[in-house]
C-alpha atoms as a PDB file:
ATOM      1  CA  UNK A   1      45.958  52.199  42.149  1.00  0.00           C
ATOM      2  CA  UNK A   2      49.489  50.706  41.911  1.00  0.00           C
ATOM      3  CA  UNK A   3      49.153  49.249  38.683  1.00  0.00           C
ATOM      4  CA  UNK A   4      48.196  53.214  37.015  1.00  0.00           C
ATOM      5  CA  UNK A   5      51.016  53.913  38.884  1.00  0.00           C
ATOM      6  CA  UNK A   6      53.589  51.256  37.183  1.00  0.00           C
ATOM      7  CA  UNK A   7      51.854  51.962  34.273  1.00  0.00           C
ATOM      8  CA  UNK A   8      52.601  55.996  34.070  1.00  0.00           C
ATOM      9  CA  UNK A   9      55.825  55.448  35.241  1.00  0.00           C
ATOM     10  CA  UNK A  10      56.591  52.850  32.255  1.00  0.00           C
ATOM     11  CA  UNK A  11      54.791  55.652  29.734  1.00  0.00           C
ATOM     12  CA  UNK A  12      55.340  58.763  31.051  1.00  0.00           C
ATOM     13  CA  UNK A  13      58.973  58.999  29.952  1.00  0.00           C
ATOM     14  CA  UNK A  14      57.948  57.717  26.420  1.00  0.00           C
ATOM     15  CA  UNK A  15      55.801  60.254  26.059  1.00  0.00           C
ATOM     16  CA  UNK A  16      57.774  63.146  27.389  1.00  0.00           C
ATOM     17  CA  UNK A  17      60.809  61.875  24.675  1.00  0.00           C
ATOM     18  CA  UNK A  18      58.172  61.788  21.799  1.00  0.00           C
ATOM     19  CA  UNK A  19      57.058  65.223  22.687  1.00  0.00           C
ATOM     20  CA  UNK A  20      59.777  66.763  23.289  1.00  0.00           C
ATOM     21  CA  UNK A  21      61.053  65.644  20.230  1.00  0.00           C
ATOM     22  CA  UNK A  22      58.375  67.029  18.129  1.00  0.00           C
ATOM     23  CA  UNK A  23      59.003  70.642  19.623  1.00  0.00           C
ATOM     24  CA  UNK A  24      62.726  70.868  19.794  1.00  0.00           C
ATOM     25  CA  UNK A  25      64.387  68.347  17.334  1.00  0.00           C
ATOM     26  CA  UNK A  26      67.483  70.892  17.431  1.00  0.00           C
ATOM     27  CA  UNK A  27      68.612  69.660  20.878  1.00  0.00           C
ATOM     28  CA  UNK A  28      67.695  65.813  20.078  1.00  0.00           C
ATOM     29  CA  UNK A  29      70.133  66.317  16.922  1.00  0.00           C
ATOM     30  CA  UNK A  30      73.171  68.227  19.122  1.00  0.00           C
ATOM     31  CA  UNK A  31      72.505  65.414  21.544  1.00  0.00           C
ATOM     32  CA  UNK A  32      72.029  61.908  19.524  1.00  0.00           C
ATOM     33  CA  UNK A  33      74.442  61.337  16.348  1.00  0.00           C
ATOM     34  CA  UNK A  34      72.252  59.113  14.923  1.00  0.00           C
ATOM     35  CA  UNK A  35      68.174  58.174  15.553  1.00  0.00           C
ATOM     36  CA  UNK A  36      68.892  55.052  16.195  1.00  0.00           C
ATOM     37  CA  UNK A  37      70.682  55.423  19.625  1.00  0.00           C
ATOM     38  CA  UNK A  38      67.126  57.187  20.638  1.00  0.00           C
ATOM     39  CA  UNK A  39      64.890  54.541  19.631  1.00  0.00           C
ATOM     40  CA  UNK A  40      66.950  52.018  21.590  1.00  0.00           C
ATOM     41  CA  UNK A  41      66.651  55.097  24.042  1.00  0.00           C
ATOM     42  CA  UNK A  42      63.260  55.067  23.718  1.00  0.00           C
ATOM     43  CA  UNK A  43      62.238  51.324  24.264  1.00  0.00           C
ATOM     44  CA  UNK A  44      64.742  50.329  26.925  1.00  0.00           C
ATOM     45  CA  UNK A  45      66.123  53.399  28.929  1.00  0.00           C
ATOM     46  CA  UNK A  46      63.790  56.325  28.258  1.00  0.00           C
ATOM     47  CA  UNK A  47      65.118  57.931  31.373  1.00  0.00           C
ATOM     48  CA  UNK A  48      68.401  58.101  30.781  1.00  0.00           C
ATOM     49  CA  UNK A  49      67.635  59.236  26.830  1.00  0.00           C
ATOM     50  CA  UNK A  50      66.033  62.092  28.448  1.00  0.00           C
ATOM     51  CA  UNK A  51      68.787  63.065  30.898  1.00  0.00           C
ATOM     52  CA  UNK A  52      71.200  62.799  28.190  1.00  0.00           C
ATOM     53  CA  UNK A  53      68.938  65.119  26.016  1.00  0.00           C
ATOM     54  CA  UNK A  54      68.595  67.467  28.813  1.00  0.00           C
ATOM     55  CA  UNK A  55      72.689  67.986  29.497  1.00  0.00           C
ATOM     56  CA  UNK A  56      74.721  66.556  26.110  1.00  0.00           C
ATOM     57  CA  UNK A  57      74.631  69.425  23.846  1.00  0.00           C
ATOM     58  CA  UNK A  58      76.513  71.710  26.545  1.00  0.00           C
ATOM     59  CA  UNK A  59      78.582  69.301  27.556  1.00  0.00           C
ATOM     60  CA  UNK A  60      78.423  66.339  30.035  1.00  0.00           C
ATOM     61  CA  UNK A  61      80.626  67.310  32.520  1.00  0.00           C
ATOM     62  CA  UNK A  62      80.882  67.636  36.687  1.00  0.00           C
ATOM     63  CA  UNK A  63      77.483  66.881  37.720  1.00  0.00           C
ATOM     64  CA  UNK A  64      75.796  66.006  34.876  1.00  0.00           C
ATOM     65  CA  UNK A  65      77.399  62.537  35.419  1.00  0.00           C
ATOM     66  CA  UNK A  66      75.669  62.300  38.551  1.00  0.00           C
ATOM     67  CA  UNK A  67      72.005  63.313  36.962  1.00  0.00           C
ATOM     68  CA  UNK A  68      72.955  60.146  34.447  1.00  0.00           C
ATOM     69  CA  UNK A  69      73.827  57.773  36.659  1.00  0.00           C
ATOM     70  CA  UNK A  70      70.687  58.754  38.769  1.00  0.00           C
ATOM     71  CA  UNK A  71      68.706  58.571  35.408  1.00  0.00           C
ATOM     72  CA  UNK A  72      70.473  54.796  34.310  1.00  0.00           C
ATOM     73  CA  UNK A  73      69.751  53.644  38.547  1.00  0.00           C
ATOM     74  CA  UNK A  74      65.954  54.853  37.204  1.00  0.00           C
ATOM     75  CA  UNK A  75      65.655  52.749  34.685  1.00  0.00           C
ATOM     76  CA  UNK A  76      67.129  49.604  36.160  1.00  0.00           C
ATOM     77  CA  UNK A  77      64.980  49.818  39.058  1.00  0.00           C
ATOM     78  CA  UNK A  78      62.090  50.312  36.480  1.00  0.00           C
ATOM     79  CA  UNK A  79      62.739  46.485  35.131  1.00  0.00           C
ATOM     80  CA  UNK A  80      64.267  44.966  38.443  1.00  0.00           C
ATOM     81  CA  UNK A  81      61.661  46.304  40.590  1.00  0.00           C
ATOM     82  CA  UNK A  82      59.159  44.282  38.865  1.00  0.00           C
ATOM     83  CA  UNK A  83      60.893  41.020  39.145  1.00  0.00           C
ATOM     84  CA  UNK A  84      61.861  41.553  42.979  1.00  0.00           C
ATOM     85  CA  UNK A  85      57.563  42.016  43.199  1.00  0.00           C
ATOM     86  CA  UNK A  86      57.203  38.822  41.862  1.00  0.00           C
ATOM     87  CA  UNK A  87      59.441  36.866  44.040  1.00  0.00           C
ATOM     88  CA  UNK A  88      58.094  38.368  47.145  1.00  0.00           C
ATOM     89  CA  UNK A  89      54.232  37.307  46.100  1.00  0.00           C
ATOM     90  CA  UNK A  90      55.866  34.021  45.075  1.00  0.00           C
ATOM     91  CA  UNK A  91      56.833  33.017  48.778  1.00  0.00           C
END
């Protein structure tokens, strides 16, 4: 059960960008000046790409930093979670 867990929680974000990207590639174009900062969105910090989609074209200001930051702590627990797994089975 865990592992479907870690595994929706690796894809789910990947698949919310690509769909929401299909349906509204207005706001992904206000938010991104160029595709490539969402594919490197994509594969390492799909969280964060979709925070940033969510608040940049009004303006990132006041709490949207906070909804970032939460979004970037996301993803970094995403990869460091796994390792900190590993070392506790290790011992």
């Amino acid at each position: 059960m865990c592992c479907l867990v870690a595994i929706a929680a690796m894809i789910g974000p990947r698949v919310a960008i690509l769909v929401w990207w299909l349906f509204d590639q207005v706001r992904w174009k206000a938010a991104f000046s160029s595709f490539l900062w969402v594919l490197v969105g994509f594969i390492f910090f799909p969280w964060t790409t979709l925070m940033w989609a969510l608040v940049a074209p009004t303006g990132v200001w006041g709490f949207d930093w906070l909804w970032l930051g939460l979004a970037f702590v996301v993803d970094l627990g995403s990869y460091s979670g796994g390792a900190l797994s590993r070392r506790r089975r290790a011992y």
